[in-house]
N, C-alpha and C. Protein backbone atom coordinates (compact mmCIF):
# COMPACT_ATOMS: atom_id res chain seq x y z
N UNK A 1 88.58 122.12 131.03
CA UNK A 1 89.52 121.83 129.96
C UNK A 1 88.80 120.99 128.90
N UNK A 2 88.74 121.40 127.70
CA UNK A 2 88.28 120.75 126.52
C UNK A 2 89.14 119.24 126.58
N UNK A 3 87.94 118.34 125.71
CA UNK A 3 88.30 116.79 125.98
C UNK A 3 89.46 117.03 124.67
N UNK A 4 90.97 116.51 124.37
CA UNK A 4 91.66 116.19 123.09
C UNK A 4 90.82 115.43 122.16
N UNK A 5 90.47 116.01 121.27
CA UNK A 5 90.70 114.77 119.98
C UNK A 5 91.35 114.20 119.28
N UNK A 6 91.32 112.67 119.31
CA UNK A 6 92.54 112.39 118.56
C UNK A 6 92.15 111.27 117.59
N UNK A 7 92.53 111.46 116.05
CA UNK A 7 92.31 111.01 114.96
C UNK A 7 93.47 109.94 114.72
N UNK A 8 92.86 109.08 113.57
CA UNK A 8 93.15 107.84 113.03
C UNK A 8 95.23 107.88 113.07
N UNK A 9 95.56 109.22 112.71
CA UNK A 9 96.94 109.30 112.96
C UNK A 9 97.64 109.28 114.31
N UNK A 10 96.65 109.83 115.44
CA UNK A 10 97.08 110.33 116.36
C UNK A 10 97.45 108.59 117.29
N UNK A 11 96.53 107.94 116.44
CA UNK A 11 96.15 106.60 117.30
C UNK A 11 97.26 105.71 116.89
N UNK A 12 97.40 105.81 115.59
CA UNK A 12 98.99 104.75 115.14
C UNK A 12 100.02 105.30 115.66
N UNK A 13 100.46 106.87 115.93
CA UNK A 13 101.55 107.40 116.32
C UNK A 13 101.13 106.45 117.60
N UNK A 14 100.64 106.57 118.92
CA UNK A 14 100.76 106.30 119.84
C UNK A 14 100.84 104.48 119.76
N UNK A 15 100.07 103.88 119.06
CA UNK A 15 100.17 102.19 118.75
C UNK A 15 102.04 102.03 118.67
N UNK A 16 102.56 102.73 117.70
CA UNK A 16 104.09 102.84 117.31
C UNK A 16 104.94 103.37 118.70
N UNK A 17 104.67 104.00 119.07
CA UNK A 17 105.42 104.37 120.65
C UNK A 17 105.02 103.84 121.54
N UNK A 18 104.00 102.87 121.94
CA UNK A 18 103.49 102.19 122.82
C UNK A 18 104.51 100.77 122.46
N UNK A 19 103.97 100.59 121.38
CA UNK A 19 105.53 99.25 121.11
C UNK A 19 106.60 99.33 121.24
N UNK A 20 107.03 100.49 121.36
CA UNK A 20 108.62 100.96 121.35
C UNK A 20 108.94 102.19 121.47
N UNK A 21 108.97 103.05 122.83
CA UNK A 21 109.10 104.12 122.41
C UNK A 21 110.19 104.74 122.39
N UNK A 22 111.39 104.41 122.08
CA UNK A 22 112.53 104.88 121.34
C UNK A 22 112.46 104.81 119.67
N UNK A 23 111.24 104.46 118.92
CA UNK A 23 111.17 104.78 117.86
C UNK A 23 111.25 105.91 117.18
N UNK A 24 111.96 106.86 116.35
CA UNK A 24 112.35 107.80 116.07
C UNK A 24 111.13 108.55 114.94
N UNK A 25 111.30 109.51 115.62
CA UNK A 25 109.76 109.99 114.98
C UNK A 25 109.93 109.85 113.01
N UNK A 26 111.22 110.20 112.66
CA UNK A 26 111.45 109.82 111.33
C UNK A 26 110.73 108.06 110.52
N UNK A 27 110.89 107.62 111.87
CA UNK A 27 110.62 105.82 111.13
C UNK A 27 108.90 106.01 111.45
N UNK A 28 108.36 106.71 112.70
CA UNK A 28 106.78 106.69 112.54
C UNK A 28 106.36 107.57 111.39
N UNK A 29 106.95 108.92 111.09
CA UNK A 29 106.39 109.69 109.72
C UNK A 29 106.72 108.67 108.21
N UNK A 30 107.84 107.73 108.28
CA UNK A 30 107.79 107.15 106.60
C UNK A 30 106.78 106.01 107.14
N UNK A 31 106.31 105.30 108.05
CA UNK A 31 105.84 104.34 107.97
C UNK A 31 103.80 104.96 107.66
N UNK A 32 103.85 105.92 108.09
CA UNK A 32 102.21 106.79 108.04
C UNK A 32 102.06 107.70 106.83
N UNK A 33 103.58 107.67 106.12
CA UNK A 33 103.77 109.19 105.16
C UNK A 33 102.89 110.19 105.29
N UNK A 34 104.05 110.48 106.34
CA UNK A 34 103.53 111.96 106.77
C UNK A 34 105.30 112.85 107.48
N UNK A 35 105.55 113.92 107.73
CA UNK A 35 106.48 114.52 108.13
C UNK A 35 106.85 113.97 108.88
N UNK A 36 108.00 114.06 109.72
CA UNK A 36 108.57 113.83 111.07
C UNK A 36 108.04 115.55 111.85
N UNK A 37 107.90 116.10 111.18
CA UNK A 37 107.99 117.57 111.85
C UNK A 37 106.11 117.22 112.34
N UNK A 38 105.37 116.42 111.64
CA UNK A 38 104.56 116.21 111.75
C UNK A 38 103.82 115.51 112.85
N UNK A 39 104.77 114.48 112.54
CA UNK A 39 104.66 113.36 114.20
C UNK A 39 104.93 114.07 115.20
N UNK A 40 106.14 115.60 115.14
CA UNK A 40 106.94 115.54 116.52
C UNK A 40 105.38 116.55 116.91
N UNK A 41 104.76 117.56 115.88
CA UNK A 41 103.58 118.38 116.43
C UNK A 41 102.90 117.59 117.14
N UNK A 42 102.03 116.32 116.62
CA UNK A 42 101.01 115.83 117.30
C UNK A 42 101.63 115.45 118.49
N UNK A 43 103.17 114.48 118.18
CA UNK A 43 103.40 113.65 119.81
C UNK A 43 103.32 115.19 120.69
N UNK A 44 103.98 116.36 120.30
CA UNK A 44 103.71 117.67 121.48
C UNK A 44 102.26 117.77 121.96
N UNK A 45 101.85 118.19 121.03
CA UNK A 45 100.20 118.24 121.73
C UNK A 45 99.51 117.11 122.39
N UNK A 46 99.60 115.86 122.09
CA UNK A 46 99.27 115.08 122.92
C UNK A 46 99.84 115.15 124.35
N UNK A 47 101.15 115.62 124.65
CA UNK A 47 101.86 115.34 125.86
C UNK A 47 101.43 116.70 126.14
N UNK A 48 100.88 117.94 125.86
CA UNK A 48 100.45 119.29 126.47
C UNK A 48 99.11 118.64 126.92
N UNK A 49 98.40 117.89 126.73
CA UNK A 49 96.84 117.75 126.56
C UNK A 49 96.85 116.67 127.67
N UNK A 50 97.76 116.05 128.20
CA UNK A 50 98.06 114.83 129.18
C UNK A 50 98.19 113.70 128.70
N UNK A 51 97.98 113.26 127.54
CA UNK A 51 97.53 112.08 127.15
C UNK A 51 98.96 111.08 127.35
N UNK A 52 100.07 111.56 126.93
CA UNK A 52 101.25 111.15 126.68
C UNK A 52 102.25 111.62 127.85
N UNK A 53 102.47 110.30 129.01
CA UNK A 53 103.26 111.94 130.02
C UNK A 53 104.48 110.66 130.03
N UNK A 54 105.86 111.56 129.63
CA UNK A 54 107.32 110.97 129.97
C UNK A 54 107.27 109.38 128.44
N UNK A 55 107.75 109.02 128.95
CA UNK A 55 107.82 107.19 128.57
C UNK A 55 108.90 106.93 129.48
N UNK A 56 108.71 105.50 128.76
CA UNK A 56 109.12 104.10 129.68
C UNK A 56 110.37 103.33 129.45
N UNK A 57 110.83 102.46 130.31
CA UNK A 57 112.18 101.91 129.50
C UNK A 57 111.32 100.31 130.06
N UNK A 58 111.11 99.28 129.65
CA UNK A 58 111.19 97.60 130.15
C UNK A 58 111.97 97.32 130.12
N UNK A 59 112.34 96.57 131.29
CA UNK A 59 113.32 95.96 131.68
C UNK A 59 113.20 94.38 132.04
N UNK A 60 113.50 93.19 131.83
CA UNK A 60 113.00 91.78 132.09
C UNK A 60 113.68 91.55 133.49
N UNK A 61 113.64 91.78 134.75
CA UNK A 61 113.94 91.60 135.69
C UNK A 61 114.14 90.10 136.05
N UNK A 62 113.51 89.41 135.40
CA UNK A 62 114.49 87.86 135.22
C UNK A 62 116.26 87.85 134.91
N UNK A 63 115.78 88.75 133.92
CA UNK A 63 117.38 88.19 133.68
C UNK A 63 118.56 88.89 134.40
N UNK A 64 117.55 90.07 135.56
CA UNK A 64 118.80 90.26 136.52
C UNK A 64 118.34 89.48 137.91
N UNK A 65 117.80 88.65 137.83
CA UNK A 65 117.88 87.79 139.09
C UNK A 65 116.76 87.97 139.68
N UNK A 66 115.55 88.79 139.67
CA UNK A 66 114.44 88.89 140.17
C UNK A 66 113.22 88.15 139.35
N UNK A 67 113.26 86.88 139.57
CA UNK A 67 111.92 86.28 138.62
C UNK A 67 111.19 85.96 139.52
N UNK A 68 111.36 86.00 140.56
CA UNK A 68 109.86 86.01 141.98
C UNK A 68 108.79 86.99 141.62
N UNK A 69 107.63 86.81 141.54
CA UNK A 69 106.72 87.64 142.03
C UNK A 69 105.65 87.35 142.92
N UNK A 70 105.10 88.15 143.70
CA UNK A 70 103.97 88.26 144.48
C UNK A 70 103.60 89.46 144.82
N UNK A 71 102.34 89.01 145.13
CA UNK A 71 100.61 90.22 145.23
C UNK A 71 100.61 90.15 146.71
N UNK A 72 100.92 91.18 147.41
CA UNK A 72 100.28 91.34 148.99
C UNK A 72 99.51 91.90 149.58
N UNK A 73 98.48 91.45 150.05
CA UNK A 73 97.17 92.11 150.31
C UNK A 73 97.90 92.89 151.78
N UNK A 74 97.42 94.26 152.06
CA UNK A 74 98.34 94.39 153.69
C UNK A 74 96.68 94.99 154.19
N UNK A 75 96.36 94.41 155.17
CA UNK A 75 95.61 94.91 156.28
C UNK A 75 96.14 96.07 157.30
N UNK A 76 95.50 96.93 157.57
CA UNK A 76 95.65 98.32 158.38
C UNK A 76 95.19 98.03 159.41
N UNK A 77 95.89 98.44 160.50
CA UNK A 77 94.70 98.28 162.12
C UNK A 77 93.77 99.97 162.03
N UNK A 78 94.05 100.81 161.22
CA UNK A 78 92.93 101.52 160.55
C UNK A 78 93.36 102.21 159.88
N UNK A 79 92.74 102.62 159.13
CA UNK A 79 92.48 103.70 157.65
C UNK A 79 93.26 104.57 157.61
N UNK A 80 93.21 105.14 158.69
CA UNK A 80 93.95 106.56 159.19
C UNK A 80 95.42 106.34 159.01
N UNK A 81 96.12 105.18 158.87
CA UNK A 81 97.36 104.90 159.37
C UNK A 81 97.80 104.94 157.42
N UNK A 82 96.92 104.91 156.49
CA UNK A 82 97.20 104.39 155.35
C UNK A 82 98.69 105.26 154.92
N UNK A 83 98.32 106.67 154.77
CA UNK A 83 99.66 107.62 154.17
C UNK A 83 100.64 106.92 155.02
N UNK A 84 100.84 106.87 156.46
CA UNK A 84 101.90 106.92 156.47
C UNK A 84 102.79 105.36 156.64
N UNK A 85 102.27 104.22 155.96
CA UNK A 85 102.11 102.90 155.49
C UNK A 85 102.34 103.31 154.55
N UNK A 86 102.23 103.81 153.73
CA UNK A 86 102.50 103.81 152.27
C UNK A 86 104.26 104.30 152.14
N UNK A 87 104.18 105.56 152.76
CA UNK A 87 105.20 106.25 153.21
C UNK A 87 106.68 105.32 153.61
N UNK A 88 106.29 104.30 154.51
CA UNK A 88 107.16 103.63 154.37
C UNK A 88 107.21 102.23 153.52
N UNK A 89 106.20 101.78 152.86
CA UNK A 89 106.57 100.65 151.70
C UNK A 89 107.37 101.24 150.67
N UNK A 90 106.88 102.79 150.54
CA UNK A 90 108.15 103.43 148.98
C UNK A 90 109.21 103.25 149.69
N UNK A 91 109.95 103.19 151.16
CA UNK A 91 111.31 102.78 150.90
C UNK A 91 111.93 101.32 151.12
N UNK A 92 111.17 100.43 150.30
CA UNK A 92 110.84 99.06 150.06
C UNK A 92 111.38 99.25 149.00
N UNK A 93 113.07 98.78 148.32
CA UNK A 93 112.50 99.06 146.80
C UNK A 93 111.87 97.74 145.66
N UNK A 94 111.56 96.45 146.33
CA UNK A 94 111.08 95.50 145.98
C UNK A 94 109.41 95.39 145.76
N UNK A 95 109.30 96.49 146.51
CA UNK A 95 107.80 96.69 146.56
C UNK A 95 107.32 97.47 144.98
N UNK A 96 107.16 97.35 144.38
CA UNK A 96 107.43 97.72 142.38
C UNK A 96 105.96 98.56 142.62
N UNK A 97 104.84 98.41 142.94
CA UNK A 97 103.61 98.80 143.02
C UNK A 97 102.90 98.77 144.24
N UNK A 98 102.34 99.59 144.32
CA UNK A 98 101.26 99.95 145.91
C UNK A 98 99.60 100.45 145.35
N UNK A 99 99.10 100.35 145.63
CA UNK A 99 97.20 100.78 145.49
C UNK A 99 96.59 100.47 146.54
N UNK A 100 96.05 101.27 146.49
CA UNK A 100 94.82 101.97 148.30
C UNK A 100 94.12 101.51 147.35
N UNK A 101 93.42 100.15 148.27
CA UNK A 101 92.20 99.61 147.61
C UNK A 101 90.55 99.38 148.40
N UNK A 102 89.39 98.66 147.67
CA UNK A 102 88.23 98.81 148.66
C UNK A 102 88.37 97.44 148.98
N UNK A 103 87.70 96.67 149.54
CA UNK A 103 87.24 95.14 150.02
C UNK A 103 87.80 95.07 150.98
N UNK A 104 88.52 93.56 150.79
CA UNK A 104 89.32 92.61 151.57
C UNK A 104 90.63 93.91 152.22
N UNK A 105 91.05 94.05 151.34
CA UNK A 105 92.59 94.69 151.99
C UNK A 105 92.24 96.21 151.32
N UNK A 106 93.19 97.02 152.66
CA UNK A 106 93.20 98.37 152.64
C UNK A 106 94.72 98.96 151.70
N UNK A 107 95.28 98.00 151.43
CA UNK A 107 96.50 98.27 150.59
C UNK A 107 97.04 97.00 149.67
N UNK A 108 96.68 96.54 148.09
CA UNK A 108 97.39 96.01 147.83
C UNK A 108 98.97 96.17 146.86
N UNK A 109 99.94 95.31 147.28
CA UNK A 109 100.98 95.54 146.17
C UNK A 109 101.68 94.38 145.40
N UNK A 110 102.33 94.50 144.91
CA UNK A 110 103.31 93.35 143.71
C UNK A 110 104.49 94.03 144.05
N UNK A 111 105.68 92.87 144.59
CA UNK A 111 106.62 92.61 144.93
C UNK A 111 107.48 91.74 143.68
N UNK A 112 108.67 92.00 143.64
CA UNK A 112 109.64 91.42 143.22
C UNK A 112 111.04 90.93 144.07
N UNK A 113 111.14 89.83 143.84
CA UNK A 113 112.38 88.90 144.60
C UNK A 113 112.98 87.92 143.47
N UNK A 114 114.19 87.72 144.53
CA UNK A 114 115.44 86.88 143.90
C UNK A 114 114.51 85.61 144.01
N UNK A 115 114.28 85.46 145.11
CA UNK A 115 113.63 83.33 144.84
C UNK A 115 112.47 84.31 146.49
N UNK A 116 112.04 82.59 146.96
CA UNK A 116 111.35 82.63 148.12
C UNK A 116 111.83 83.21 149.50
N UNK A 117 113.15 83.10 149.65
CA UNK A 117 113.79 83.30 150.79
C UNK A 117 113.57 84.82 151.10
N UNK A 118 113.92 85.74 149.71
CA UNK A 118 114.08 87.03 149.36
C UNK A 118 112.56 87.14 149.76
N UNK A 119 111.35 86.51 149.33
CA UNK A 119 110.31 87.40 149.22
C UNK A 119 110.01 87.35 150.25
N UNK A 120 110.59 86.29 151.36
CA UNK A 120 109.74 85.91 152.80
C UNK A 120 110.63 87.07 153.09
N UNK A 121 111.62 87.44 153.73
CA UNK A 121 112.19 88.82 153.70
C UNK A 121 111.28 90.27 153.52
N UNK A 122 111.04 90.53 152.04
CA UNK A 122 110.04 91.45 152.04
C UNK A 122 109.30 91.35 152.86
N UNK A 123 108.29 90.42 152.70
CA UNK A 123 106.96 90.14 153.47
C UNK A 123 107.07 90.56 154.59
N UNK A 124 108.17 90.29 155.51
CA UNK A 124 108.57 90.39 156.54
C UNK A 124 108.91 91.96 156.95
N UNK A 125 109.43 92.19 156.13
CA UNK A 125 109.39 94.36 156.47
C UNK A 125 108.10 94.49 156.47
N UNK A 126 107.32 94.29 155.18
CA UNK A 126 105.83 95.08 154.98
C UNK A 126 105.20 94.49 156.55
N UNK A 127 104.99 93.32 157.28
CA UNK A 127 104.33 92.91 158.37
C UNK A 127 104.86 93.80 159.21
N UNK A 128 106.34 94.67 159.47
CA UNK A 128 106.35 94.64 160.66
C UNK A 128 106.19 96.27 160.84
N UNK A 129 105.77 96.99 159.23
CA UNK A 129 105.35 98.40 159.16
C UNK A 129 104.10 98.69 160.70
N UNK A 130 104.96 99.38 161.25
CA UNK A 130 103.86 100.31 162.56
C UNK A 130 102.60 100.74 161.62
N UNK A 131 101.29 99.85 162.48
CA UNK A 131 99.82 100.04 161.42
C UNK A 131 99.40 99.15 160.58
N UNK A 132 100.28 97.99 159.96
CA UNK A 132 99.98 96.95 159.22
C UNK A 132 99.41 96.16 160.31
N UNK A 133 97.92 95.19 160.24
CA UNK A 133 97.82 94.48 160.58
C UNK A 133 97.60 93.29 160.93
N UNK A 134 98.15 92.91 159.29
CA UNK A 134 98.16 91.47 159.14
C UNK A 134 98.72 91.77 157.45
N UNK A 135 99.22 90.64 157.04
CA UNK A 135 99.48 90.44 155.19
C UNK A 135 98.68 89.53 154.59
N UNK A 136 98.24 88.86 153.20
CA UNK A 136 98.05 88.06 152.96
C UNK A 136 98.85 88.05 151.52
N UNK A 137 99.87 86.69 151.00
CA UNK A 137 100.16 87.01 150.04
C UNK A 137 100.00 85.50 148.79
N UNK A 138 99.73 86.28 147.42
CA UNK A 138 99.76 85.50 146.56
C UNK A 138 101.10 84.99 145.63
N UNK A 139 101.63 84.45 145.32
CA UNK A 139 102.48 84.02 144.60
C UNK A 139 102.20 83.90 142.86
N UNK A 140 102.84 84.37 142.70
CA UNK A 140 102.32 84.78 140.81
C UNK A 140 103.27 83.16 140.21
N UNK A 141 102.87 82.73 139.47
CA UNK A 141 102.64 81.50 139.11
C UNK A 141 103.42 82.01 137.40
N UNK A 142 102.84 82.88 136.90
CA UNK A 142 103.13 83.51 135.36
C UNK A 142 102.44 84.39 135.09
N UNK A 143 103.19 85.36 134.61
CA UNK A 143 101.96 86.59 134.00
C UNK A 143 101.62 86.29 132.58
N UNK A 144 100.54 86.42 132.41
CA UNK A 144 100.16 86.00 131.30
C UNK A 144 99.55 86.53 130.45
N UNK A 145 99.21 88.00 131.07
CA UNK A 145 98.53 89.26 130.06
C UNK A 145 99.17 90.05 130.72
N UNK A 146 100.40 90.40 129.54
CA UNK A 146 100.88 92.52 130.21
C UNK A 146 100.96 92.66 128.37
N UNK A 147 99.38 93.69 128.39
CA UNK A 147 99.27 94.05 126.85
C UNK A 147 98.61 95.57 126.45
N UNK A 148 99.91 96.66 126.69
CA UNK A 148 99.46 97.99 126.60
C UNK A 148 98.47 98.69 125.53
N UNK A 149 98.32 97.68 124.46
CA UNK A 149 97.87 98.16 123.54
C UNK A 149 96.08 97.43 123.62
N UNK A 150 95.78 97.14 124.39
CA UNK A 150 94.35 96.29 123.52
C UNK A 150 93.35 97.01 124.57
N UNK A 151 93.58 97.87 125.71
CA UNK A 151 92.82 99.07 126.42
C UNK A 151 93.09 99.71 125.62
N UNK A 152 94.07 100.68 124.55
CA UNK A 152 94.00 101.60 124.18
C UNK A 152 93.25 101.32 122.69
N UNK A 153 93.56 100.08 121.81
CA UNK A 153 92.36 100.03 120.85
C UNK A 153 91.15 100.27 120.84
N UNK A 154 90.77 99.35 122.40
CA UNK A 154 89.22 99.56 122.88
C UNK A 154 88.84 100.91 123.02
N UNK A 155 89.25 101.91 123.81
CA UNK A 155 89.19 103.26 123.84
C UNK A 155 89.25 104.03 122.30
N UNK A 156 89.98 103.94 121.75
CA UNK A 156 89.54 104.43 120.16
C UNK A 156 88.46 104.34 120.14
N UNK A 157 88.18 102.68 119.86
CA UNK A 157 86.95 102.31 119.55
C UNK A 157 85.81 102.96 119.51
N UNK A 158 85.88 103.69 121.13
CA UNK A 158 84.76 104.35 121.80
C UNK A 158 84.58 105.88 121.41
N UNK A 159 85.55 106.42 120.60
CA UNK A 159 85.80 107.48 120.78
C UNK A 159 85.24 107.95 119.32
């Protein structure tokens, strides 16, 4: 499959839907002057080409009661056991993220909870998954970089 190219327009359309993507392709074509029929071609071809798949809604999970976070490293009593460890953290629904990783731990994830009580809870399913064999977990303190746009500048950059 040929690599997409994508030009100086292709890069603000996506800067503009990366900030918001319920922005209406009408407000990205007057802000670039260029069509809306224009924006909606490229946003198509970008999403035929992979670049663009679905979007997103954010949600501040603080303000529905989940401002806990933590990182859990989960140890495997082996490798082999990983799918079906995984298999059951997706019906975790606090468990927000999972990654099969190399080093220290064979699975890490980021959890969301109401306070401590809630997360010792989680913790407590993921330990007692058949194949986990041990946890280690971090407590997130503040996030302090969630910034979709400054990988995708850099990548222009390169391009």
């Amino acid at each position: 499959m040929a690599k997409f190219k994508l030009d100086e327009i292709d890069h603000q359309i996506l800067d503009m839907l990366i900030e918001n993507t319920r922005t209406p392709f009408t407000d990205i074509a007057k802000k670039l002057l260029i069509s809306a029929g224009t924006v909606h071609v490229r946003v198509k071809k970008m999403e035929e080409a992979g670049i663009i798949e679905g979007s997103s809604l954010t949600l501040d999970y603080r303000k529905l009661g989940y401002s806990f976070i933590a990182y859990v490293g989960i140890y495997l009593q082996n490798t082999s056991q990983t799918k079906f460890v995984l298999e059951r953290i997706n019906n975790i629904p606090f468990v927000t993220v999972a990654h099969i990783t190399t080093g220290k731990f064979n699975i890490f994830c980021k959890i969301r909870a109401k306070d401590t009580t809630h997360a010792k809870d989680i913790i407590f399913l993921l330990d007692d998954i058949e194949g986990v064999y041990r946890t280690e977990t971090m407590i997130s303190l503040e996030e302090s970089i969630n910034d979709k746009k400054r990988l995708m500048h850099s990548i222009f950059k390169d391009l």
